[in-house]
Protein backbone atom coordinates (compact mmCIF):
# COMPACT_ATOMS: atom_id res chain seq x y z
CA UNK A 1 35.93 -46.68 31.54
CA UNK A 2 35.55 -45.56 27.73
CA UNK A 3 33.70 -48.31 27.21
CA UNK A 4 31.03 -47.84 30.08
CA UNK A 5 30.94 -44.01 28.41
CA UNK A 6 30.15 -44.86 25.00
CA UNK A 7 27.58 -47.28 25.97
CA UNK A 8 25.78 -44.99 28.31
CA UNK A 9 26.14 -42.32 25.32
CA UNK A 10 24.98 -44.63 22.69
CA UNK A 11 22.11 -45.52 24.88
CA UNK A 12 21.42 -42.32 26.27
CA UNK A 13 18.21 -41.15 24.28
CA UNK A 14 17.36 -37.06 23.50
CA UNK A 15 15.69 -34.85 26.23
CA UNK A 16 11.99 -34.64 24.88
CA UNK A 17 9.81 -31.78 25.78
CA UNK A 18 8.65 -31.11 29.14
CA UNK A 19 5.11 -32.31 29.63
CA UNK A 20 2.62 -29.22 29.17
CA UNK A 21 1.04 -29.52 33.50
CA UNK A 22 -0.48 -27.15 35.75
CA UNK A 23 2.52 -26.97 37.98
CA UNK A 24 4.12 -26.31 34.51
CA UNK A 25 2.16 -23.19 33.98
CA UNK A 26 1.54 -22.39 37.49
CA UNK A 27 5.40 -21.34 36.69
CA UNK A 28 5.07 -19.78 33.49
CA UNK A 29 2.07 -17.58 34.89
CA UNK A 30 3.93 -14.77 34.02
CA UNK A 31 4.85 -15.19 30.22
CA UNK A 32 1.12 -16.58 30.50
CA UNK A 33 -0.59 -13.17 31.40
CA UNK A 34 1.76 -11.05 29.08
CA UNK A 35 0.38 -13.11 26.20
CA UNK A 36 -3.42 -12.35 26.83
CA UNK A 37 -3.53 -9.45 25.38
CA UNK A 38 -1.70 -10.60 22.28
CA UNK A 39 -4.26 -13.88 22.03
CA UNK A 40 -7.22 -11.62 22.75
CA UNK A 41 -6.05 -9.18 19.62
CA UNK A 42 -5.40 -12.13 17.19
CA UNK A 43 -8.98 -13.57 18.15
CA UNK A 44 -10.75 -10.24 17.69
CA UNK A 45 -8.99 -8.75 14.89
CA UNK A 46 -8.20 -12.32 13.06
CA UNK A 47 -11.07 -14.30 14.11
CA UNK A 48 -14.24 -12.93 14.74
CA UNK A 49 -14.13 -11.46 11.29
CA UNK A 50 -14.36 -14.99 10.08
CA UNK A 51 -17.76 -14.86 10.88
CA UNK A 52 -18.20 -12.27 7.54
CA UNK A 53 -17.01 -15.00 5.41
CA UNK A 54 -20.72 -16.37 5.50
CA UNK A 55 -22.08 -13.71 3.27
CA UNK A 56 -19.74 -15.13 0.72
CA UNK A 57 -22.74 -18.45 0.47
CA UNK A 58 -25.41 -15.85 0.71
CA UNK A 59 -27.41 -13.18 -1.28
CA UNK A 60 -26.57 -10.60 1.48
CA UNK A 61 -28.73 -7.93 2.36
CA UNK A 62 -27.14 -5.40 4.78
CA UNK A 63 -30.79 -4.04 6.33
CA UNK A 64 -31.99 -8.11 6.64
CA UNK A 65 -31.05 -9.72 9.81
CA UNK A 66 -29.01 -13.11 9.64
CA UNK A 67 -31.93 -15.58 9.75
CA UNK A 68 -33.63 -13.58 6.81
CA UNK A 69 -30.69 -13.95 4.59
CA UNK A 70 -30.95 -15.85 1.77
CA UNK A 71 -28.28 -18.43 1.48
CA UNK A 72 -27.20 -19.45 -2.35
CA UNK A 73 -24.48 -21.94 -1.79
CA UNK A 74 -21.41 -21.28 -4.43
CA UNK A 75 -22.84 -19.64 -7.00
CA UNK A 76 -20.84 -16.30 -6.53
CA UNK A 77 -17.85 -18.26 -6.37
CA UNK A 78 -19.04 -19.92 -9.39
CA UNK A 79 -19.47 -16.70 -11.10
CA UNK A 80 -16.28 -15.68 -10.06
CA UNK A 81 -14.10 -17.98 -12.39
CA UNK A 82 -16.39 -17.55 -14.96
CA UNK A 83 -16.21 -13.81 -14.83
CA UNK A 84 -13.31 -13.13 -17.46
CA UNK A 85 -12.86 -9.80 -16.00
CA UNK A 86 -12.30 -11.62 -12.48
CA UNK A 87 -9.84 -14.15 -14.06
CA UNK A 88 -8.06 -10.62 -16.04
CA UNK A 89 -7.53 -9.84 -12.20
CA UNK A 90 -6.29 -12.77 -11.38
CA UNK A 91 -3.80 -12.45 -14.16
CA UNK A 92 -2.66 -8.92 -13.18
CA UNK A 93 -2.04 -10.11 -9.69
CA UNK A 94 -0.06 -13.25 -10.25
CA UNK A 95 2.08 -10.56 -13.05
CA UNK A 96 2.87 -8.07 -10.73
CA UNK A 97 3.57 -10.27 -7.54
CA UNK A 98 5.76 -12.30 -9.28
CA UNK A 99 7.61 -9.54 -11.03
CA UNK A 100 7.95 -7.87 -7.80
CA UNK A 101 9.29 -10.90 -6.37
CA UNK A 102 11.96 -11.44 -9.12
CA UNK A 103 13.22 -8.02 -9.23
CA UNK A 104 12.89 -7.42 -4.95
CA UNK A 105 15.28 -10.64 -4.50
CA UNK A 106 17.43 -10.43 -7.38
CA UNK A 107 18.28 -6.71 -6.89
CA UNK A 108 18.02 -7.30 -2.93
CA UNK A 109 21.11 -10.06 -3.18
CA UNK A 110 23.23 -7.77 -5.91
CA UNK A 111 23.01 -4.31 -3.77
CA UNK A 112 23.97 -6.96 -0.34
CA UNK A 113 26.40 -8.68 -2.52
CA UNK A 114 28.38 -5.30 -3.15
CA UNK A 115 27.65 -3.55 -0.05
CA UNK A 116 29.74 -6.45 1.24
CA UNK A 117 32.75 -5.64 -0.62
CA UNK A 118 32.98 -1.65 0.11
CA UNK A 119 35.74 -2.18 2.75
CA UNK A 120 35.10 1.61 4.42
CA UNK A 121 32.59 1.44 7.23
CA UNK A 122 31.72 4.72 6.65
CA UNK A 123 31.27 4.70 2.60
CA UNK A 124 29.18 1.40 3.65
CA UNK A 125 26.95 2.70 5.80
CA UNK A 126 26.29 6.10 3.99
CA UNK A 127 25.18 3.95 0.62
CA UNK A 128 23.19 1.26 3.13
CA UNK A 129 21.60 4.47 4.61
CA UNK A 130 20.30 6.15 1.68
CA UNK A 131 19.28 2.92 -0.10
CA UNK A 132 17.18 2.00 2.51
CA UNK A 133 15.40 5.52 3.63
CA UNK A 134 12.51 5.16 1.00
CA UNK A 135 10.94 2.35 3.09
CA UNK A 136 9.70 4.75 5.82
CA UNK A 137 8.12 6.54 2.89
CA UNK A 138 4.56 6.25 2.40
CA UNK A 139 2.98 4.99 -1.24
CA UNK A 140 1.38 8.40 -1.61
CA UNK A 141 4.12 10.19 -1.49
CA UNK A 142 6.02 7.25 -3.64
CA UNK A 143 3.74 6.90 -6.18
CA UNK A 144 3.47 11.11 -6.06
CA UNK A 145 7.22 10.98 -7.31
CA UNK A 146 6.95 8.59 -9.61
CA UNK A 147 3.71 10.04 -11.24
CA UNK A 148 5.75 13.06 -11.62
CA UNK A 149 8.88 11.54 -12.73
CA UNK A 150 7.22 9.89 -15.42
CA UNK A 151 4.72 12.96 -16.57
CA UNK A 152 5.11 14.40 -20.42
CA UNK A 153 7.41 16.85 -18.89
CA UNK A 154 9.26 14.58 -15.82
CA UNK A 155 12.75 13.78 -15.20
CA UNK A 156 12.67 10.56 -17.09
CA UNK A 157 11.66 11.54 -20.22
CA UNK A 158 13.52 15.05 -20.31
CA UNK A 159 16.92 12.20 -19.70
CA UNK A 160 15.82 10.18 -22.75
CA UNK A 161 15.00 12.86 -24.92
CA UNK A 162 18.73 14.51 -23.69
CA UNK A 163 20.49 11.09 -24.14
CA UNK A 164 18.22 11.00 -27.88
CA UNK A 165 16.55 7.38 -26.75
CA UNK A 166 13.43 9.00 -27.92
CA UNK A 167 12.47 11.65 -30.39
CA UNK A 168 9.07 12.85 -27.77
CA UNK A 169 7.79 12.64 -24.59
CA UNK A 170 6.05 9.25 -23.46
CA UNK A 171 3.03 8.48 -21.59
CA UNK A 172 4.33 6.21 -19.67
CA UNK A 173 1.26 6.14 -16.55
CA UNK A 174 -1.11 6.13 -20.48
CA UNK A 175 0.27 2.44 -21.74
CA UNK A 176 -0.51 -0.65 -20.40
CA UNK A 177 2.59 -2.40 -21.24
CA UNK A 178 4.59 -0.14 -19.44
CA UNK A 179 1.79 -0.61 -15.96
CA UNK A 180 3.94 -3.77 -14.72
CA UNK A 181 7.37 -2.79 -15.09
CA UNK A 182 6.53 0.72 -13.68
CA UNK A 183 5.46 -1.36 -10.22
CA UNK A 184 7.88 -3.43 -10.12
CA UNK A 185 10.31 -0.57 -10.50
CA UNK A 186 8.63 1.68 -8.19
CA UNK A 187 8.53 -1.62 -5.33
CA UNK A 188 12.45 -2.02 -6.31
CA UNK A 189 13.02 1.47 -5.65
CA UNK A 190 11.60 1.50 -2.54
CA UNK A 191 12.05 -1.69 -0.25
CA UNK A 192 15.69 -2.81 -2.20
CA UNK A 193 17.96 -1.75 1.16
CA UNK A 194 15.68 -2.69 3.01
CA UNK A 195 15.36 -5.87 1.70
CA UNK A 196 19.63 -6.23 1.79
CA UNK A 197 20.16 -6.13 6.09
CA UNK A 198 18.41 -9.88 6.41
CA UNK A 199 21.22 -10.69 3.43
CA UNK A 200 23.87 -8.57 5.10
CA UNK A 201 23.52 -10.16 7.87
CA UNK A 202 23.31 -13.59 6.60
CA UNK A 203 26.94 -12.49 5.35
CA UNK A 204 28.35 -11.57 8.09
CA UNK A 205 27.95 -14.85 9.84
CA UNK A 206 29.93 -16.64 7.13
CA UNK A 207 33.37 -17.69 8.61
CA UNK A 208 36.55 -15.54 7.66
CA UNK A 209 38.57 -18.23 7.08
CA UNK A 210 36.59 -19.58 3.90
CA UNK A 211 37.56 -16.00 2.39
CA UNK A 212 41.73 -16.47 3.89
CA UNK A 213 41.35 -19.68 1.57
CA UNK A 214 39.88 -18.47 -1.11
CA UNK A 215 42.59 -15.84 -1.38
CA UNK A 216 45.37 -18.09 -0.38
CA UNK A 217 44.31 -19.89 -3.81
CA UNK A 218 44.27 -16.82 -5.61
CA UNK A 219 40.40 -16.27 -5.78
CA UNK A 220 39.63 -12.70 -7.33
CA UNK A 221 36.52 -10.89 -5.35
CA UNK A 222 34.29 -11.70 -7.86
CA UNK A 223 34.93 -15.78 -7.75
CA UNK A 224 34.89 -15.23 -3.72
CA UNK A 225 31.20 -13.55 -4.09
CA UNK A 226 30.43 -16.61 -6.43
CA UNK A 227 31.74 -19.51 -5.02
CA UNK A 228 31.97 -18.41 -1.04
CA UNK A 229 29.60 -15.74 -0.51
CA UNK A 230 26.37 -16.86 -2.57
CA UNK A 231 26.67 -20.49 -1.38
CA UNK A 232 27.13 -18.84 2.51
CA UNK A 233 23.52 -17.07 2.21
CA UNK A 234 22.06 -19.78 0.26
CA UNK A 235 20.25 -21.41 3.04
CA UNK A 236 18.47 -17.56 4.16
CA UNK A 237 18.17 -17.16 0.12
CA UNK A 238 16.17 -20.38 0.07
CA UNK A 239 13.81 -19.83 3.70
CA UNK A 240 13.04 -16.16 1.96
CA UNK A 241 12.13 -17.60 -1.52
CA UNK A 242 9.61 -20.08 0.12
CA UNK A 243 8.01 -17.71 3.02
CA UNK A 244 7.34 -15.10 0.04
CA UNK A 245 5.81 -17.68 -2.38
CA UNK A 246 2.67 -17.83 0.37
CA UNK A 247 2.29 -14.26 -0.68
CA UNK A 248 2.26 -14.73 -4.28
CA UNK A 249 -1.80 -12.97 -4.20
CA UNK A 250 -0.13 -10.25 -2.51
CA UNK A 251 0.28 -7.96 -5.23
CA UNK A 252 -0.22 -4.57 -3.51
CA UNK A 253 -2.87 -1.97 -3.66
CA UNK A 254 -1.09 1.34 -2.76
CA UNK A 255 0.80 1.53 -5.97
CA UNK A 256 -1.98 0.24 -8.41
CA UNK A 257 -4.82 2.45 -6.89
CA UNK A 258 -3.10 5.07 -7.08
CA UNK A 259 -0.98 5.13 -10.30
CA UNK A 260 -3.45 3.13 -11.75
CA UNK A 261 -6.25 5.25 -13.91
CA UNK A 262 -9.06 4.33 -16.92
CA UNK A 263 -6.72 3.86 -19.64
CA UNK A 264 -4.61 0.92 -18.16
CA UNK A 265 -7.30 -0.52 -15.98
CA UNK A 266 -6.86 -3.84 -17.79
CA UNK A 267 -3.73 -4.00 -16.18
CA UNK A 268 -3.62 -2.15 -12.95
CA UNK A 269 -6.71 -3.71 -11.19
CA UNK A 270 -5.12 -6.52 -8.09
CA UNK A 271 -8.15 -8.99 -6.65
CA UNK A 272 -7.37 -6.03 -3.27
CA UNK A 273 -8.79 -3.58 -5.77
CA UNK A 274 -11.73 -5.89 -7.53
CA UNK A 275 -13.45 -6.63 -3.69
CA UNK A 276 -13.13 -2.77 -3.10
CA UNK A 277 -15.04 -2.16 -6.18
CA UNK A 278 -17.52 -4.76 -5.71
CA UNK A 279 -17.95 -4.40 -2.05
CA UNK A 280 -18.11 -0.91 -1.52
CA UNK A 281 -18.40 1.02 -4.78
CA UNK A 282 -21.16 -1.63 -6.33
CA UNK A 283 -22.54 -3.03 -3.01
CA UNK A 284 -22.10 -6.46 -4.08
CA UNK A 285 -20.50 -7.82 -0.43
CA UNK A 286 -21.01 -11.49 -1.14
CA UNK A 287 -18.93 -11.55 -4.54
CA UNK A 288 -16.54 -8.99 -2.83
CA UNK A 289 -16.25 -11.73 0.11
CA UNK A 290 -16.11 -15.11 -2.07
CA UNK A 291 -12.91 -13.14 -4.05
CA UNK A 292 -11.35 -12.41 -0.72
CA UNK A 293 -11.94 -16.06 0.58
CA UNK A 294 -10.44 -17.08 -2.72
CA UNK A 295 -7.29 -15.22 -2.22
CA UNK A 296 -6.99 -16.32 1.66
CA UNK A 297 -7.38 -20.04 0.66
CA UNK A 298 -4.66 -19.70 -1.84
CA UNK A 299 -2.43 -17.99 0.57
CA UNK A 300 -3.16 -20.24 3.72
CA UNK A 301 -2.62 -23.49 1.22
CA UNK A 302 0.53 -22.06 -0.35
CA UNK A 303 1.78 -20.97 3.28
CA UNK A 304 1.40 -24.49 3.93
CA UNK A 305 3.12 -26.04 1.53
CA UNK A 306 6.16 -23.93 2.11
CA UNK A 307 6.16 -24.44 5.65
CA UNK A 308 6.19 -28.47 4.49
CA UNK A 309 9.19 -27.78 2.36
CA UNK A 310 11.21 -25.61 4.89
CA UNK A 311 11.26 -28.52 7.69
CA UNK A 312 12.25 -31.19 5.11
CA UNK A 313 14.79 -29.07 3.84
CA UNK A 314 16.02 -28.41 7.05
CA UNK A 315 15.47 -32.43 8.05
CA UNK A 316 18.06 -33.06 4.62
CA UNK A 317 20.27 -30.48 6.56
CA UNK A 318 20.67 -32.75 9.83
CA UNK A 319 21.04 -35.29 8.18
């Protein structure tokens, strides 16, 4: 009889998909009309637009019609990576987004990391509360603080000058140097608890017993956070990682618009900002259009890529 089992097991091949049919969707009719309206958004708000994308190969004329268009091939996207102030946007962009992407996961994964050792619910979810409030703020109102915060006469530089760090006031939204870190503090500030439930949650699925172990061995909570806790989240650390590297282009505009001014220009400008300027300020649409193509390709091909090394990650985890 165990015999006969494990044959029929061993031979028994995996349930493969149901075969897509009309009797098939004759059943799923209903999940069928509650997507139209989500299909008919992504085509008219993702898709049609596509169709602007040909002004990018054209010298575009908003009062000619399209026949009378005169098409050009790549030369703006040829002029693009030989513009150096293009390529100085470029080089903002990839700063900032990958500044903000250090400091948002690092900073995300120590705030989870101790949240996860307060043992009072209610201490717990007072500090989870107030860390994560500033993400239903608006950048206007975030970058209005931290303009004023960081004036001659703000908070941070009456604390220095207090604390004798420096001997007068800085201009802190005047310096360049200072554009980057200001961002990546001001994106910290804001989306950090946030940021922490996804990890928080990834914690709470890891089994209690690991932690009995640990203690049973004489673990202290710090070698538990390293050695049961990080490894636990590792997988949702590693998904996270590779979903935001297909937004490395995303850089923001809120913050840099709006903090940003003429003396740190060279560093606040994003590509977001560079195809506003061109495309509305200077009525250049077709270089404004070849930068935005640019940044879609990169995002679409880098999407791509870490879609390709989530599922052979996850392959290596079957296995």
């Amino acid at each position: 009889m165990e015999e006969t089992f494990v044959k029929d097991s061993a031979v028994r091949k995996p349930k493969t998909n149901k075969k897509i049919t009309w009797a098939v969707l004759k059943e799923q009719r209903q999940l069928i009309y509650m997507s139209v309206p989500l299909m008919a958004y992504i085509i008219l708000f993702a898709y049609v637009p596509i169709w602007g994308w040909t002004m990018a190969f054209q010298d575009y004329k908003p009062a000619r019609d399209f026949s009378e268009q005169t098409w050009v091939g790549f030369k703006h996207f040829e002029f693009l990576f030989k513009d150096e102030s293009f390529l100085q946007v470029l080089r903002n962009t990839l700063a900032m987004s990958v500044i903000n992407m250090i400091l948002g996961f690092t900073t995300a994964i120590i705030l989870a990391l101790l949240l996860n050792e307060i043992k009072k619910v209610v201490w717990k979810r007072t500090v989870q509360t107030i860390s994560y409030l500033p993400h239903f703020l608006s950048w206007i109102i975030v970058t209005g603080i931290v303009a004023t915060s960081l004036a001659s006469d703000g908070i941070i530089n009456d604390i220095l000058m207090k604390l004798h760090l420096i001997k007068e006031p800085i201009q802190w939204l005047s310096e360049g140097k200072y554009f980057w870190g200001i961002v990546g503090a001001s994106h910290v500030w804001k989306e950090v608890g946030w940021n922490t439930i996804i990890y928080l949650a990834a914690m709470a699925s890891i089994d209690p017993a690991l932690y009995e172990a640990a203690d049973m061995d004489g673990a202290s909570r710090y070698r538990k956070m390293f050695h049961v806790t990080l490894p636990g989240i590792k997988p949702t650390i590693i998904i996270l990682l590779i979903m935001q590297v297909g937004h490395i282009l995303e850089a923001g505009f809120e913050v840099q618009y709006l903090l940003g001014n003429g003396l740190v220009v060279d560093w606040s400008q994003t590509i977001d900002i560079f195809v506003l300027k061109y495309g509305l300020a200077q009525g250049n649409y077709s270089l404004a259009t070849a930068a935005g193509i640019f940044k879609t390709v990169v995002s679409v091909t880098l999407l791509l890529i870490a879609n390709g090394v989530a599922k052979r990650l996850g392959e290596e985890r079957l296995l």
